[in-house]
Protein backbone atom coordinates (compact mmCIF):
# COMPACT_ATOMS: atom_id res chain seq x y z
CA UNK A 1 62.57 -71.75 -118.23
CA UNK A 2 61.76 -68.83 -116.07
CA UNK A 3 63.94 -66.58 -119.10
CA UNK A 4 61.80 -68.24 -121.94
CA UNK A 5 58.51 -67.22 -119.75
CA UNK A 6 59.53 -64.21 -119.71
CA UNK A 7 60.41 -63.60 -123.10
CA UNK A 8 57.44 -64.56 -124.57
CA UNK A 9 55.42 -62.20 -122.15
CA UNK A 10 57.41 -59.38 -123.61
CA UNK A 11 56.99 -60.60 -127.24
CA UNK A 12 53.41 -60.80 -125.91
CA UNK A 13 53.14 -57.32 -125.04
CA UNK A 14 55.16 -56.18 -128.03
CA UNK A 15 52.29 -57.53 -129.92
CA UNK A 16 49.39 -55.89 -128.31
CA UNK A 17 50.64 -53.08 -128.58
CA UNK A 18 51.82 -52.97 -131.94
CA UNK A 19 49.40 -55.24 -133.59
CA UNK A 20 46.66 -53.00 -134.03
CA UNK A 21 45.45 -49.65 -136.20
CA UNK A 22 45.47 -46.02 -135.00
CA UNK A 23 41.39 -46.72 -133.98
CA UNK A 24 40.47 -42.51 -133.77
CA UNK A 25 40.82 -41.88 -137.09
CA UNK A 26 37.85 -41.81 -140.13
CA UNK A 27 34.99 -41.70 -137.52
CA UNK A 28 33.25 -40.45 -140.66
CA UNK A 29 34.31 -41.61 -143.79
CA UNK A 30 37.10 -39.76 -145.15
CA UNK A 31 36.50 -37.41 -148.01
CA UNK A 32 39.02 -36.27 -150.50
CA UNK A 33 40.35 -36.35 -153.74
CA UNK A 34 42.69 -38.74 -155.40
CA UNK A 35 44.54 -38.22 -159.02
CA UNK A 36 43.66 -41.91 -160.31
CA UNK A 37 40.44 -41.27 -162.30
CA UNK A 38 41.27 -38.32 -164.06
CA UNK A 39 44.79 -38.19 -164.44
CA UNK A 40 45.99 -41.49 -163.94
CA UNK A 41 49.80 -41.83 -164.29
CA UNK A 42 50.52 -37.80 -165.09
CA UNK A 43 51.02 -36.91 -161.97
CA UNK A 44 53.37 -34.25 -160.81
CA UNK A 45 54.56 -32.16 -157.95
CA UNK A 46 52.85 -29.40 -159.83
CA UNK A 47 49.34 -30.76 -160.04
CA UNK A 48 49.11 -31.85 -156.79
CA UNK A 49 49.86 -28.38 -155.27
CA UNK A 50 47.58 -26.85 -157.88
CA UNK A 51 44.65 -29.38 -156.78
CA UNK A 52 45.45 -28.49 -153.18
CA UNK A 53 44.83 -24.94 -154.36
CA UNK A 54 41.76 -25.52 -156.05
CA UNK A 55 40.54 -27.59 -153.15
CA UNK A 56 40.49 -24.53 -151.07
CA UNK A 57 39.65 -22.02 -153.63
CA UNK A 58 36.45 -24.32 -155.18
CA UNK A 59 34.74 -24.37 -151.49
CA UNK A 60 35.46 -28.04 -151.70
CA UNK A 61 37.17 -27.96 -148.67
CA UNK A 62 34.69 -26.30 -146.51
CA UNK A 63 32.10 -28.45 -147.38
CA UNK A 64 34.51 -31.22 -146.09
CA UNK A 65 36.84 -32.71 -148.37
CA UNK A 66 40.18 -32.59 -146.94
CA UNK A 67 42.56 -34.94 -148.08
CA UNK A 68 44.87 -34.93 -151.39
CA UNK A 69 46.09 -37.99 -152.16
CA UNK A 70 48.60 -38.79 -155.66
CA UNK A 71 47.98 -42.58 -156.52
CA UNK A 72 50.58 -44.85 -158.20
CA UNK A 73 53.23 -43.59 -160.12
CA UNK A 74 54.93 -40.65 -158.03
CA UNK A 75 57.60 -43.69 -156.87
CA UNK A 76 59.75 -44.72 -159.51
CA UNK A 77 62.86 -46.74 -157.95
CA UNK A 78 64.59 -48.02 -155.08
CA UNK A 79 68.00 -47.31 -153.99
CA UNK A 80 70.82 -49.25 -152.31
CA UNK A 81 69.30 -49.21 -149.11
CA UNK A 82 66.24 -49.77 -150.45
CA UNK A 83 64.51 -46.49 -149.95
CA UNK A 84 61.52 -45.88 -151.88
CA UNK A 85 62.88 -42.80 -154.69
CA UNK A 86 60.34 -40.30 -155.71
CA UNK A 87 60.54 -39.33 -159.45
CA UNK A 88 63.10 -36.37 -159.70
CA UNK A 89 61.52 -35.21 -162.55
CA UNK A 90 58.36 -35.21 -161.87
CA UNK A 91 58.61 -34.42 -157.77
CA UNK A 92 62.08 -32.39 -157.96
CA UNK A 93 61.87 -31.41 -154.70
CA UNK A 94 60.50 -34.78 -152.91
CA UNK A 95 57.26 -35.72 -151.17
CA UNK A 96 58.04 -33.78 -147.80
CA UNK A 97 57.95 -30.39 -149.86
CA UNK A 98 54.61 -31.56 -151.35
CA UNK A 99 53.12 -32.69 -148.21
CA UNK A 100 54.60 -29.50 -146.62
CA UNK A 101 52.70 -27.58 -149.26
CA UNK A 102 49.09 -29.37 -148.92
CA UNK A 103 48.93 -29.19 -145.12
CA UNK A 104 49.80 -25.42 -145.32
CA UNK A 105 46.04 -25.10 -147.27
CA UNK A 106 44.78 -26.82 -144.27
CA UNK A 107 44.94 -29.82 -146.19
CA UNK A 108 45.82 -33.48 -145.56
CA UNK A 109 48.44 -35.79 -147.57
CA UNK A 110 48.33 -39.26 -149.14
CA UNK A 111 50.20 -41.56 -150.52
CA UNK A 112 49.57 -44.94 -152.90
CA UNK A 113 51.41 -47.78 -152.75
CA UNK A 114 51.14 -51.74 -153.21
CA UNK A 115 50.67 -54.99 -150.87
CA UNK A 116 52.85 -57.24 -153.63
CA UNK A 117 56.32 -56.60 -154.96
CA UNK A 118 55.14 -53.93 -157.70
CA UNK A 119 52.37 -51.74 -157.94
CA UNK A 120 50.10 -52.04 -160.62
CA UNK A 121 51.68 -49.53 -162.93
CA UNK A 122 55.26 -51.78 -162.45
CA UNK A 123 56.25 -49.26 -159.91
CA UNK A 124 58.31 -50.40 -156.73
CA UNK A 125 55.76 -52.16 -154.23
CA UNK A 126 55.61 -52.47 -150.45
CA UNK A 127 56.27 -56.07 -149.98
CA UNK A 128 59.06 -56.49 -147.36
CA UNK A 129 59.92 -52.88 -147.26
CA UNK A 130 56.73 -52.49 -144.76
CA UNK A 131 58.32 -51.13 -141.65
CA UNK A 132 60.72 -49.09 -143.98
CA UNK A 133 58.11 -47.51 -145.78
CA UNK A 134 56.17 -47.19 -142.68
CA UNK A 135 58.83 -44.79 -141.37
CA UNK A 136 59.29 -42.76 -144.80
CA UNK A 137 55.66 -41.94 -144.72
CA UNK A 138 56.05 -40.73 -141.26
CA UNK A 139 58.90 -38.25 -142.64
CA UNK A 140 57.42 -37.33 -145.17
CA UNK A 141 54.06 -36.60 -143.26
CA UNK A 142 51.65 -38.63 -144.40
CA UNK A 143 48.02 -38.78 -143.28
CA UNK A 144 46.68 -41.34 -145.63
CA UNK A 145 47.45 -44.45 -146.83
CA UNK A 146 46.09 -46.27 -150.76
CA UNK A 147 47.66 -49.79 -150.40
CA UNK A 148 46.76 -51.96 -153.67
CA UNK A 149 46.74 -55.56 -154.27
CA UNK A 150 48.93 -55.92 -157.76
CA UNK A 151 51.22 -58.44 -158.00
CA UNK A 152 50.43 -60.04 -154.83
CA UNK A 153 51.37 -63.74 -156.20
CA UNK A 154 50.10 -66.20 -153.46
CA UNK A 155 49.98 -64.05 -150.59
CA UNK A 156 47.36 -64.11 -148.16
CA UNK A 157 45.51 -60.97 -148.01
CA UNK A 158 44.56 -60.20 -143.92
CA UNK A 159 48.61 -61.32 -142.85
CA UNK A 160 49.91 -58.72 -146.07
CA UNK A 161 47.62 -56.09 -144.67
CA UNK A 162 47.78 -56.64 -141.12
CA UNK A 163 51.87 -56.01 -141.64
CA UNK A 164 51.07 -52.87 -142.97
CA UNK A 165 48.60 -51.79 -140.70
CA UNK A 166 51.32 -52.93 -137.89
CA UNK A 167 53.75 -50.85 -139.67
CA UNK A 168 52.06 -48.04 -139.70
CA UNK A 169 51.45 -48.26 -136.24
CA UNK A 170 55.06 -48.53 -135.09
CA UNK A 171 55.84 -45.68 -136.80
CA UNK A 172 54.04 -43.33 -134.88
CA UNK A 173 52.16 -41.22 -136.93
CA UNK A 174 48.23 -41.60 -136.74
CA UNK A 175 47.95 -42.49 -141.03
CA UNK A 176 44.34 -43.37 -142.33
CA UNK A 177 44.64 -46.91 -144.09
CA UNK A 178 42.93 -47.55 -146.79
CA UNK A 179 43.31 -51.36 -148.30
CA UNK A 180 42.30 -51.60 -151.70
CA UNK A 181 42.46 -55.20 -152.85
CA UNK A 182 39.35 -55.18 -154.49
CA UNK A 183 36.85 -57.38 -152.30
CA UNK A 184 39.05 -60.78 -153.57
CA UNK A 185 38.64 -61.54 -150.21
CA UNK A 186 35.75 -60.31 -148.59
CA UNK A 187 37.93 -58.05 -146.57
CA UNK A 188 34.36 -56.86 -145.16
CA UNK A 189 34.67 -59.98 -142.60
CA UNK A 190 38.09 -59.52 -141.24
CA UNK A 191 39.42 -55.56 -142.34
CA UNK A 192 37.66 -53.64 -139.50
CA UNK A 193 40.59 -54.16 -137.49
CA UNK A 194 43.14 -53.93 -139.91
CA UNK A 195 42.14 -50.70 -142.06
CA UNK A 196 39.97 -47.84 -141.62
CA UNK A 197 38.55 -48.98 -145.22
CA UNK A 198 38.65 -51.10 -147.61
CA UNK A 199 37.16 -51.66 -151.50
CA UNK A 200 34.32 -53.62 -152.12
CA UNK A 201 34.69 -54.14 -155.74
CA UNK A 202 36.87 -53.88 -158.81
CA UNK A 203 37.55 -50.60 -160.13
CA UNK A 204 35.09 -48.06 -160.75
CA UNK A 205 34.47 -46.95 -164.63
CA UNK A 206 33.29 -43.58 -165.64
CA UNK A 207 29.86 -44.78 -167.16
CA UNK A 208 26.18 -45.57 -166.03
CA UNK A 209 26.71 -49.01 -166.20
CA UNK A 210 30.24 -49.42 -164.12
CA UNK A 211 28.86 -47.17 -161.36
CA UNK A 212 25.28 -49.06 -160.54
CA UNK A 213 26.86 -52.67 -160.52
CA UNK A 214 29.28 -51.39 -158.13
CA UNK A 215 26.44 -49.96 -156.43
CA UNK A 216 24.44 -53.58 -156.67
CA UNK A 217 27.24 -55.17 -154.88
CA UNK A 218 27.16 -53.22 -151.84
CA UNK A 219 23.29 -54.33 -150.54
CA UNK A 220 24.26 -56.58 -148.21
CA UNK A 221 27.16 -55.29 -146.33
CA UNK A 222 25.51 -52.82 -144.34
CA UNK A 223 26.34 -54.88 -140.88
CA UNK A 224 29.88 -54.15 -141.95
CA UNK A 225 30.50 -50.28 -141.34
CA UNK A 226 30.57 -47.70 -139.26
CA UNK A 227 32.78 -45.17 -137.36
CA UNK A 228 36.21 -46.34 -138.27
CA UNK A 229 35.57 -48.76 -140.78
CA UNK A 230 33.69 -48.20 -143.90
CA UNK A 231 33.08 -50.10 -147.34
CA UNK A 232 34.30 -48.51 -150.08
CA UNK A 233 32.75 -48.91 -153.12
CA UNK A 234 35.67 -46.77 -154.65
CA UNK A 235 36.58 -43.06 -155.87
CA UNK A 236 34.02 -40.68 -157.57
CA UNK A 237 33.82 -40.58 -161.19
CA UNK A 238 31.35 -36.71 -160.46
CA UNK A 239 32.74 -34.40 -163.22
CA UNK A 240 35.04 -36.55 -165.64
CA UNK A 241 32.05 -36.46 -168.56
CA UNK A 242 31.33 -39.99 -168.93
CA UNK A 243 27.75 -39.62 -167.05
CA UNK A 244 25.06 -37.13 -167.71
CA UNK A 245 24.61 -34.64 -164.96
CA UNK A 246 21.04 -36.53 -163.43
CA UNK A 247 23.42 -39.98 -163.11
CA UNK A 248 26.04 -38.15 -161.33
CA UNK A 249 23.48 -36.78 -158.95
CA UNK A 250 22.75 -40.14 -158.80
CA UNK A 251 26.07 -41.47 -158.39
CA UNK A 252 27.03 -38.67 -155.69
CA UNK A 253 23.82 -39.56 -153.68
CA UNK A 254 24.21 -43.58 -153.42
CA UNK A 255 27.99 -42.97 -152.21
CA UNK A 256 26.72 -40.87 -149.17
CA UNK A 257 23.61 -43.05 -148.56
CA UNK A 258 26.08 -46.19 -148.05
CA UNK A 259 28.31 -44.06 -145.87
CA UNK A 260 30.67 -44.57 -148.74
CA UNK A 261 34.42 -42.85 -148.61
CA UNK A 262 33.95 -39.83 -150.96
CA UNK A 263 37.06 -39.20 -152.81
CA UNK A 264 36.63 -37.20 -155.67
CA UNK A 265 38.29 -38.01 -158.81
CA UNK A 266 37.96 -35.06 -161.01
CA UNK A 267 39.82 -31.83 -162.28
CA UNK A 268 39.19 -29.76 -159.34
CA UNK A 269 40.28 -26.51 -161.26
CA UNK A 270 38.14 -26.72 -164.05
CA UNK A 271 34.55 -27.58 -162.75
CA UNK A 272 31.53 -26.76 -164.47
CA UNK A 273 28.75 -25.25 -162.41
CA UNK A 274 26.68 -28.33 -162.73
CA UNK A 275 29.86 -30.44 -160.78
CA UNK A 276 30.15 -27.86 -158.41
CA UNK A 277 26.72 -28.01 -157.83
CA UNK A 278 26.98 -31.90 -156.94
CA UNK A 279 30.18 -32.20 -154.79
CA UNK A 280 29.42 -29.08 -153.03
CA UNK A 281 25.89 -30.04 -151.96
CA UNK A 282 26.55 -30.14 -148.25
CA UNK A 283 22.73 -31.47 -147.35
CA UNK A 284 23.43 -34.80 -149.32
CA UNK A 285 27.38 -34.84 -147.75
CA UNK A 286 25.89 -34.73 -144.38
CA UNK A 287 23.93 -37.68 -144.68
CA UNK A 288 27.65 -39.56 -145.74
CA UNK A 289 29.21 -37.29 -142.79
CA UNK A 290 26.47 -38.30 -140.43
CA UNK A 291 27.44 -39.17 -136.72
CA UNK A 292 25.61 -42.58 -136.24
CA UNK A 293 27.80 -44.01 -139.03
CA UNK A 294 25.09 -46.55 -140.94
CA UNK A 295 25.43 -47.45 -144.53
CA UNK A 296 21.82 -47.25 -146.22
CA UNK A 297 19.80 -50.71 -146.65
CA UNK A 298 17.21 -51.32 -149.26
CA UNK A 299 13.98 -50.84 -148.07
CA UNK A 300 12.18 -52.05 -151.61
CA UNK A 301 13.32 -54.00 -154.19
CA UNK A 302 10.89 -54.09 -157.55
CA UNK A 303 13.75 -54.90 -159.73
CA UNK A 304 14.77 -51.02 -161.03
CA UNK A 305 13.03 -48.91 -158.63
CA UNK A 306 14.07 -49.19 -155.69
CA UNK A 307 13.80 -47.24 -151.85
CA UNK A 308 16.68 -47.47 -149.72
CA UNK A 309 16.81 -45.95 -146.43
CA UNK A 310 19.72 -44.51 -144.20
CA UNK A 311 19.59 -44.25 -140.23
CA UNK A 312 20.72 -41.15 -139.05
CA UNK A 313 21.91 -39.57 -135.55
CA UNK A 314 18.42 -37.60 -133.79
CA UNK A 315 16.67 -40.79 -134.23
CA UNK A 316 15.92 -38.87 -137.88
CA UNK A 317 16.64 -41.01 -141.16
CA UNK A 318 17.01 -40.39 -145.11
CA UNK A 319 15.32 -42.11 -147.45
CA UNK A 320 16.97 -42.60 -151.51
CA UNK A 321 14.10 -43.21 -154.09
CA UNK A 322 15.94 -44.95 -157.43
CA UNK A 323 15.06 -45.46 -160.56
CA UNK A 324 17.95 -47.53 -162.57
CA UNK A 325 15.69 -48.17 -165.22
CA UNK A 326 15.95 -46.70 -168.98
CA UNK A 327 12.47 -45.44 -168.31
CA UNK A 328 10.60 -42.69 -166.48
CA UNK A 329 8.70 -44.10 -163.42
CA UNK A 330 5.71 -42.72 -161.06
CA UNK A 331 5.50 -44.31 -158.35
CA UNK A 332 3.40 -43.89 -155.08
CA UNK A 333 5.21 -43.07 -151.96
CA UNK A 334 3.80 -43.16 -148.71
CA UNK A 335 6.27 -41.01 -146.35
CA UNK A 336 4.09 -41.38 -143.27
CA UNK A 337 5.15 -45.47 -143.63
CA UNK A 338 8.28 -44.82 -144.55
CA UNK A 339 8.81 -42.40 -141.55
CA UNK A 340 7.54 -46.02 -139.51
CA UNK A 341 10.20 -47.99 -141.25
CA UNK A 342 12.38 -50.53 -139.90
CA UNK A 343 16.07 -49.03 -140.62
CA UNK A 344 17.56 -52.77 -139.90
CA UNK A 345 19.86 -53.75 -136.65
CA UNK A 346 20.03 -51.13 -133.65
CA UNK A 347 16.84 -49.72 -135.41
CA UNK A 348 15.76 -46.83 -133.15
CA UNK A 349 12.09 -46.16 -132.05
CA UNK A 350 8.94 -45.67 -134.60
CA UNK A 351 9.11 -42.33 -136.29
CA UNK A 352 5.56 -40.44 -136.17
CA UNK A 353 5.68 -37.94 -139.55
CA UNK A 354 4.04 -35.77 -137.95
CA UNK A 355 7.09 -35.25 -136.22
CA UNK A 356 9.37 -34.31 -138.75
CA UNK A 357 9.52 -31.91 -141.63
CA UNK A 358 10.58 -33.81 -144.82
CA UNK A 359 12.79 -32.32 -146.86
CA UNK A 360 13.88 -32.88 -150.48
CA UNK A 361 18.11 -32.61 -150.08
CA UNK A 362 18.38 -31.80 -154.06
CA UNK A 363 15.83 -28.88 -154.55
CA UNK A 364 16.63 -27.85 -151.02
CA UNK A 365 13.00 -27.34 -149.73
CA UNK A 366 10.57 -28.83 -147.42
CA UNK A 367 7.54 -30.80 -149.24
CA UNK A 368 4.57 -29.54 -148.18
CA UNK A 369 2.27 -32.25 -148.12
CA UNK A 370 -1.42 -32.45 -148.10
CA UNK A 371 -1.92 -35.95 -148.05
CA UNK A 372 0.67 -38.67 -146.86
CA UNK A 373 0.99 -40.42 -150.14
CA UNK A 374 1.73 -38.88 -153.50
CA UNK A 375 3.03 -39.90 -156.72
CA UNK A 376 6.65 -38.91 -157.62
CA UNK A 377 7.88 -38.70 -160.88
CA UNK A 378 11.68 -40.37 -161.34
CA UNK A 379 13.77 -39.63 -164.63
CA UNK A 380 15.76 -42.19 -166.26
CA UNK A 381 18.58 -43.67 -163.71
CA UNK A 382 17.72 -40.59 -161.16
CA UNK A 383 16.88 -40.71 -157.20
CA UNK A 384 14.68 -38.42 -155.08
CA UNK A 385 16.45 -38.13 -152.12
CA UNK A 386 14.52 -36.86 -148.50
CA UNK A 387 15.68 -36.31 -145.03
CA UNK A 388 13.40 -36.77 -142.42
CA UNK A 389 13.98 -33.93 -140.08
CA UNK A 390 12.84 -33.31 -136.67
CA UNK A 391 10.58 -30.70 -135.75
């Protein structure tokens, strides 16, 4: 008896210590770039270095976007021993060399793979190879993990994730895990101890439409995030020409007001100035980068104009004017009320504006206001997006 008792204290142990994720990693949501959007299954040893390149060389990586990540499709096979195989001819000289190559920018490496038995492009998947995978990611040096849900079957979502996340964790290396299985399961209520992330939504679309009912899906899961554990709303579409250059300002701003992962999706060698100008605006990445770690929550809802406002370290906020409508809008704004408004839980004290400097974060100026309340003019599906700024 005394032998069982002491067994199961050991298996005990053994599971506290192994049942759990690497918890200092993503204190701000991770920022990136991933080859799904625009290149899909063409992915190659060669395009990943040169994206790692152009990573550096865009300024991209100075304003904080640090990891490269291929998505599905680098793993073709397994072999006898049920290794995952890289494709030869598309990776001739194996993941290591490419992981070797993006940390030597300064970089960090991910990887894709898949909860069920295949991925969703019929690739080799991670179910029952968790451990084993585990480990090869740890050779190869991994720092991020993309695990889908294809081809799950009847699975249950939190034990196929939690094995993974356990995996990962008795492997040793500190990997940022990022569980995309689409919000099936409202992974919001039970993946803040199982991934550092995890998609709220089916995939994102390159198009007006795809990106703001993504964005309508995410109002009321603000309780859900913060350092560690983020919603993800999924990858940027910023640069891929399906959106005019207003709704990917739009686009760009929403993801960093919900404290959204930003994991651009575009070529990175070949940006026009108008991209650059978007993904390298570091006064709208700092209010996704921000400290206190709060997702935005709507303020206002008239239907398609909307305020939303984001709580922000320095007991300073940011506040995202939208219009989703097909028409332009002038609306009244009253910043001296919105500097007094309620930000939702742990709300911090009253903001005076006479405090603060308010600052628009796309024409990168102060407003200089006479009165408190003015009329601002919104575009067609634009925002006007301020940060409230200490004095």
């Amino acid at each position: 008896m005394k032998r069982l008792i002491t067994v199961f204290m050991l298996l005990s142990l053994f599971l506290i210590n192994y049942a759990q994720k690497f918890d200092q990693l993503a204190k701000t949501p991770p920022m990136g770039w991933n080859s799904w959007n625009k290149y899909h299954c063409d992915v190659s040893e060669a395009l990943i270095m040169q994206m790692a390149d152009a990573m550096v060389s865009s300024g991209m990586k100075d304003a904080g976007f640090e990891y490269i990540v291929i998505d599905d499709c680098w793993q073709i096979a397994r072999d006898e021993n049920g290794e995952i195989v890289a494709d030869k001819d598309r990776f001739p000289h194996g993941m290591k060399y490419v992981a070797d190559y993006v940390h030597s920018k300064g970089l960090k490496f991910g990887i894709y793979s898949c909860a069920g038995k295949l991925t969703c492009q019929k690739r080799p998947g991670g179910l029952g190879h968790e451990y084993q995978d585990a480990r090869t990611y740890t050779r190869y040096g991994v720092d991020y993990l993309k695990y889908d849900w294809c081809n799950s079957s009847t699975q249950d979502a939190k034990s196929s994730y939690a094995n993974m996340r356990d995996a990962l964790y008795a492997a040793g290396r500190p990997i940022v895990f990022s569980i995309c299985e689409w919000g099936s399961n409202k992974p919001w209520e039970w993946a803040g101890d199982v991934g550092h992330l995890w998609r709220t939504t089916g995939d994102i679309g390159d198009s007006w439409n795809s990106m703001i009912n993504i964005f309508n899906q995410q109002k009321d899961l603000a309780r859900y995030a913060g350092p560690g554990h983020w919603n993800d709303p999924d990858m940027l579409e910023v640069g891929n020409g399906g959106m005019t250059y207003e709704e990917y300002k739009t686009h760009f701003s929403l993801w960093c007001m919900l404290a959204s992962p930003l994991m651009a999706g575009n070529d990175l060698q070949n940006m026009t100035p108008e991209t650059k100008s978007i993904l390298l605006n570091k006064e709208i990445i700092a209010l996704d980068q921000d400290s206190l770690g709060r997702q935005a929550v709507c303020y206002r809802d008239n239907g398609d104009y909307q305020i939303w406002i984001k709580a922000l370290a320095k007991n300073e906020k940011a506040i995202c004017l939208l219009n989703k409508s097909d028409e332009k809008k002038s609306v009244m704004v009253d910043y001296a009320l919105l500097a007094k408004a309620n930000t939702g839980r742990r709300s911090g004290p009253a903001m005076n504006l006479e405090n603060y400097r308010v600052r628009d974060l796309w024409e990168h100026k102060d407003l200089i206001l006479k009165e408190t309340s003015i009329f601002v003019d919104l575009l067609p599906h634009t925002v006007k997006v301020y940060r409230f700024i200490r004095k």
